[in-house]
Protein backbone atom coordinates (compact mmCIF):
# COMPACT_ATOMS: atom_id res chain seq x y z
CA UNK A 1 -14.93 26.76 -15.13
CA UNK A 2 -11.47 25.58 -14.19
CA UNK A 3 -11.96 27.01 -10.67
CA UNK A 4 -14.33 24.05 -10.50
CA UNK A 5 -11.97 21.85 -11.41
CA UNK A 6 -9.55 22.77 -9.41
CA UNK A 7 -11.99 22.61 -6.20
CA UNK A 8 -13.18 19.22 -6.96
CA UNK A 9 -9.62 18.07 -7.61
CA UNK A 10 -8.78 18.90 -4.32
CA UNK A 11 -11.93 17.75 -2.54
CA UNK A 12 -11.31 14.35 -4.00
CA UNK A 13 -7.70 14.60 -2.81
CA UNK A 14 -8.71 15.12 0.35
CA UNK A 15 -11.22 12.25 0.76
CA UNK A 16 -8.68 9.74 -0.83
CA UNK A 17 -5.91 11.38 1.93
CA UNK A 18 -8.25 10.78 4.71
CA UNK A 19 -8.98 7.15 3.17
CA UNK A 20 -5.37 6.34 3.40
CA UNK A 21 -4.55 7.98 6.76
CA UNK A 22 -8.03 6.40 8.31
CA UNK A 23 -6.56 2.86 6.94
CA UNK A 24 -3.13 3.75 8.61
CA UNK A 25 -4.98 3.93 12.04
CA UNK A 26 -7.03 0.62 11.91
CA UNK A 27 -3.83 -1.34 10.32
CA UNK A 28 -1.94 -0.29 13.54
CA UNK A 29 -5.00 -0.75 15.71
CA UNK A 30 -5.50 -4.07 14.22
CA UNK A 31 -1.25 -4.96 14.85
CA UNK A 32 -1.21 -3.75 18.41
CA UNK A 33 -4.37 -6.26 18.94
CA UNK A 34 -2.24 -9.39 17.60
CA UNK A 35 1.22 -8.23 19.03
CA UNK A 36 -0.98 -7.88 22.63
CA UNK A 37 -2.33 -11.16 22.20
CA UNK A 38 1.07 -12.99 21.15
CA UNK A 39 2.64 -11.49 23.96
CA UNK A 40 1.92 -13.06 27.19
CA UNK A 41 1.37 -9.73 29.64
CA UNK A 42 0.56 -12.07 32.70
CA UNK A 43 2.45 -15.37 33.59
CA UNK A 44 -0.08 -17.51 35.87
CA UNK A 45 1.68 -19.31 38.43
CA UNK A 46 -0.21 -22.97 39.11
């Protein structure tokens, strides 16, 4: 019976570890989209 336990335990540890690190990614995709569009890659000359 605690075997069980202990397997769900760390199932659910996992998911909420992936959660978190899956977040990570998209808050960093999500920054490097707004720090490209602050900073001006191309000067046009008129």
């Amino acid at each position: 019976m605690r075997l069980e336990y202990l397997v769900y335990f760390l199932y659910a540890a996992q998911v909420s570890y992936n959660a978190q690190v899956s977040k990570g990614l998209l808050n960093m995709k999500v920054m490097n989209k707004v720090l490209r569009r602050g900073m001006p890659v191309r000067q046009q000359t008129n």
